[in-house]
Protein backbone atom coordinates (compact mmCIF):
# COMPACT_ATOMS: atom_id res chain seq x y z
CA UNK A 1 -92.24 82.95 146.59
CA UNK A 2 -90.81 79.95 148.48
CA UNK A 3 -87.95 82.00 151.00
CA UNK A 4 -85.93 78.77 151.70
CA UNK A 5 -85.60 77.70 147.79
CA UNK A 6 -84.48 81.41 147.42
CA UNK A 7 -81.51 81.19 150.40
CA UNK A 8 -80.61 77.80 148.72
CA UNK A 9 -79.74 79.31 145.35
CA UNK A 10 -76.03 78.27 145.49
CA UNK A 11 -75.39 81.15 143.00
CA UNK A 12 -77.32 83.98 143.98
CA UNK A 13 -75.92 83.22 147.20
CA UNK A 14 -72.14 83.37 145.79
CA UNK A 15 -72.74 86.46 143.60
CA UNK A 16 -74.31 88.34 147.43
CA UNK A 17 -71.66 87.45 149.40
CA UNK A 18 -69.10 88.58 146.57
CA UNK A 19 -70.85 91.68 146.10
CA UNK A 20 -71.14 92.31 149.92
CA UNK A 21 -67.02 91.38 150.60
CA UNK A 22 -66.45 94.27 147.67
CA UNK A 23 -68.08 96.94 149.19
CA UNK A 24 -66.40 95.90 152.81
CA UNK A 25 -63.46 96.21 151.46
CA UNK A 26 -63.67 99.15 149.75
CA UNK A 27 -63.65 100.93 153.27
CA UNK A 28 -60.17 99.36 154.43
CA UNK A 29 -58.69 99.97 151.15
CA UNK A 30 -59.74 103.56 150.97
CA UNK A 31 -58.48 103.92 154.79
CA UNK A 32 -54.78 102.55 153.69
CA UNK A 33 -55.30 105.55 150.59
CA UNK A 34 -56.85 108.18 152.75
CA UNK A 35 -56.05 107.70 156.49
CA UNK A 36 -59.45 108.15 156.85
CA UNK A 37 -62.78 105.65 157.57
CA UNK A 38 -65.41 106.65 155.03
CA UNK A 39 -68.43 104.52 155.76
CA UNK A 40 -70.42 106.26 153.04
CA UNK A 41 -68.50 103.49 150.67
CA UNK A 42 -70.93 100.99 152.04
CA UNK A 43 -73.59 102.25 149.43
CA UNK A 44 -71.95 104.01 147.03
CA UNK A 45 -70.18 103.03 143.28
CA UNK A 46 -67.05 103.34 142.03
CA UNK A 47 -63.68 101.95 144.43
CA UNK A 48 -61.57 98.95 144.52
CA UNK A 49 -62.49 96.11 143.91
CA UNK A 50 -65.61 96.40 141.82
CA UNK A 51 -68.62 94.97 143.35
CA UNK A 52 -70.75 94.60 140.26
CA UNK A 53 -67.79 92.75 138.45
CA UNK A 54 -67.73 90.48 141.64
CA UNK A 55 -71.13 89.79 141.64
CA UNK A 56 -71.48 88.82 138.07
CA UNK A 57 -68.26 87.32 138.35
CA UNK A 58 -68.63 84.88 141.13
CA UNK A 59 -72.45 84.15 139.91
CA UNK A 60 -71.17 83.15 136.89
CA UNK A 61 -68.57 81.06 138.05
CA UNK A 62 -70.94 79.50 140.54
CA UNK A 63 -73.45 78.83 137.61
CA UNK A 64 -70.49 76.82 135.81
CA UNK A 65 -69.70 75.08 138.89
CA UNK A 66 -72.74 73.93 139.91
CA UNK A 67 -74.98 73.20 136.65
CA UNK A 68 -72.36 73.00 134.41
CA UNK A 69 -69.96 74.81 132.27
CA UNK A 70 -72.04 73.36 128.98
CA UNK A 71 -75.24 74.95 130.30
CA UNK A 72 -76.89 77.43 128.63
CA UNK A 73 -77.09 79.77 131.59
CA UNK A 74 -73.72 79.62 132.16
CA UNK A 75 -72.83 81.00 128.57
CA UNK A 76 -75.81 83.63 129.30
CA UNK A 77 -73.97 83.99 132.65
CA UNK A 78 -70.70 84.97 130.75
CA UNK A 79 -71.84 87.03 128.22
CA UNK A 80 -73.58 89.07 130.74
CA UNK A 81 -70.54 89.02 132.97
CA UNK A 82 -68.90 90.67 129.69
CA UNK A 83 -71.20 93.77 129.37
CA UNK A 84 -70.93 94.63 133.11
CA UNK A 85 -67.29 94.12 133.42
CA UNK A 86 -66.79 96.14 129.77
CA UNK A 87 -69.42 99.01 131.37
CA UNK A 88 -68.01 99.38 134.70
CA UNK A 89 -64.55 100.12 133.48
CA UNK A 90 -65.18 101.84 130.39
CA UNK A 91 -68.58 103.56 129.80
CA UNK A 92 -69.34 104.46 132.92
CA UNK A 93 -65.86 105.67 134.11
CA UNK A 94 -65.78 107.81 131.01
CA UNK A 95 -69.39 108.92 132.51
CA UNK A 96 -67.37 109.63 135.54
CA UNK A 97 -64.76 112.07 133.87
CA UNK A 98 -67.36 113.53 131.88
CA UNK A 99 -69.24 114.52 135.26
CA UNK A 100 -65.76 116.36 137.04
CA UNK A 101 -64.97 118.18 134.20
CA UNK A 102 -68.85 119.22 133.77
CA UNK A 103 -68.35 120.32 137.53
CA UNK A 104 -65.15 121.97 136.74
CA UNK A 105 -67.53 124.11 134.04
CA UNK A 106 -69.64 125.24 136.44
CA UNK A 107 -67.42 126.44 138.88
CA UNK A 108 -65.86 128.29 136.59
CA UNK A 109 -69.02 130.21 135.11
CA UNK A 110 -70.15 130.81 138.52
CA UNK A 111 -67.73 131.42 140.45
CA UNK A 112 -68.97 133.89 143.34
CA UNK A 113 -72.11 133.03 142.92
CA UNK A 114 -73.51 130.16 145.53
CA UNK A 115 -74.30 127.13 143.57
CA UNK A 116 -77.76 125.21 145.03
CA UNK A 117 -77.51 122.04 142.33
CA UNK A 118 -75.56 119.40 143.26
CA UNK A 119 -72.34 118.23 141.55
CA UNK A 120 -72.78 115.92 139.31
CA UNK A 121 -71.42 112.07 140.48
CA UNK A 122 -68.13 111.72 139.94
CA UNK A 123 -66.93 107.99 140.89
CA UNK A 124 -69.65 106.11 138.67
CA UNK A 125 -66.76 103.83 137.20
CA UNK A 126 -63.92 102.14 138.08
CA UNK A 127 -60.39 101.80 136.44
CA UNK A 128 -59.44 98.47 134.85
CA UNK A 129 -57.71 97.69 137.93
CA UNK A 130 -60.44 97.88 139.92
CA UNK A 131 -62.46 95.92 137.59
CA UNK A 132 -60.25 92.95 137.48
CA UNK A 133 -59.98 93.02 141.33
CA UNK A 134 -63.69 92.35 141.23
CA UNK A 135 -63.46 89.64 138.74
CA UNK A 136 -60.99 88.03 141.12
CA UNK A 137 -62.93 88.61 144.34
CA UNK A 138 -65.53 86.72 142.31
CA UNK A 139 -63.80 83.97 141.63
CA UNK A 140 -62.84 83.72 144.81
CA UNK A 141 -65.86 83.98 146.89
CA UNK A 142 -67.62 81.43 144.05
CA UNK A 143 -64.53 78.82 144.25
CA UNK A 144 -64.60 78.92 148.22
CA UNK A 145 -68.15 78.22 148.18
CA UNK A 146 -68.35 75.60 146.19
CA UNK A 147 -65.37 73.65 147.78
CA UNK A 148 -67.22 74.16 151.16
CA UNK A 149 -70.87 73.56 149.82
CA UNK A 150 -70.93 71.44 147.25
């Protein structure tokens, strides 16, 4: 695998740096909700703005903008763009509301007794909100990039 084709990959490149801006600012943004740092946010799912939604997002839109808006990877682009944005803010939040109340279960049937499993994830999903704040992050981050390296 050549290394400097792979850092000139205009898109890949877009859809990273979009991805890595979402989960920096997840930490801030929690901070302003929570008046407190939580660094774990770095690697986990779930938050404001929606990395994966910004990563499809701004690869997408930096597939259009460099090869073309005709091309068929950028309608491949968008339609896969579509699924993740659809499954981060409804499948997998409704994943994450299944899991608390599953929690909520077991605390309740064992109550006094120590529990040794783990809960169950909560924050796998994200609320339309954050979803679309990770669609614009991605447009963003792919628009910037391509007015300064085009």
């Amino acid at each position: 695998m050549n290394l400097i084709a792979l850092f000139q990959n205009k898109a890949l490149i877009a859809g990273l740096i979009a991805w890595a801006l979402a989960q920096l600012i997840k930490i801030p943004l929690d901070y302003l909700r929570t008046r407190r740092w939580n660094w774990a946010l770095l690697f986990t799912t779930g938050g404001m703005p929606s990395s994966h939604s910004a990563l499809v997002t701004a690869t997408t839109l930096a597939i259009g903008l460099y090869y073309g808006f005709d091309s068929p990877i950028f309608a491949l682009g968008v339609a896969i763009t579509m699924i993740v944005t659809y499954d981060a803010a409804g499948v997998r939040q409704q994943a994450g509301i299944h899991a608390q109340r599953i929690n909520v279960i077991f605390e309740e049937l064992l109550r006094g007794h120590p529990i040794n499993e783990r809960d169950l994830k909560i924050v796998l999903g994200h609320t339309p909100l954050e979803v679309t704040g990770g669609i614009l992050l991605g447009l963003v981050v792919a628009t910037s990039q391509w007015l300064v390296w085009n």
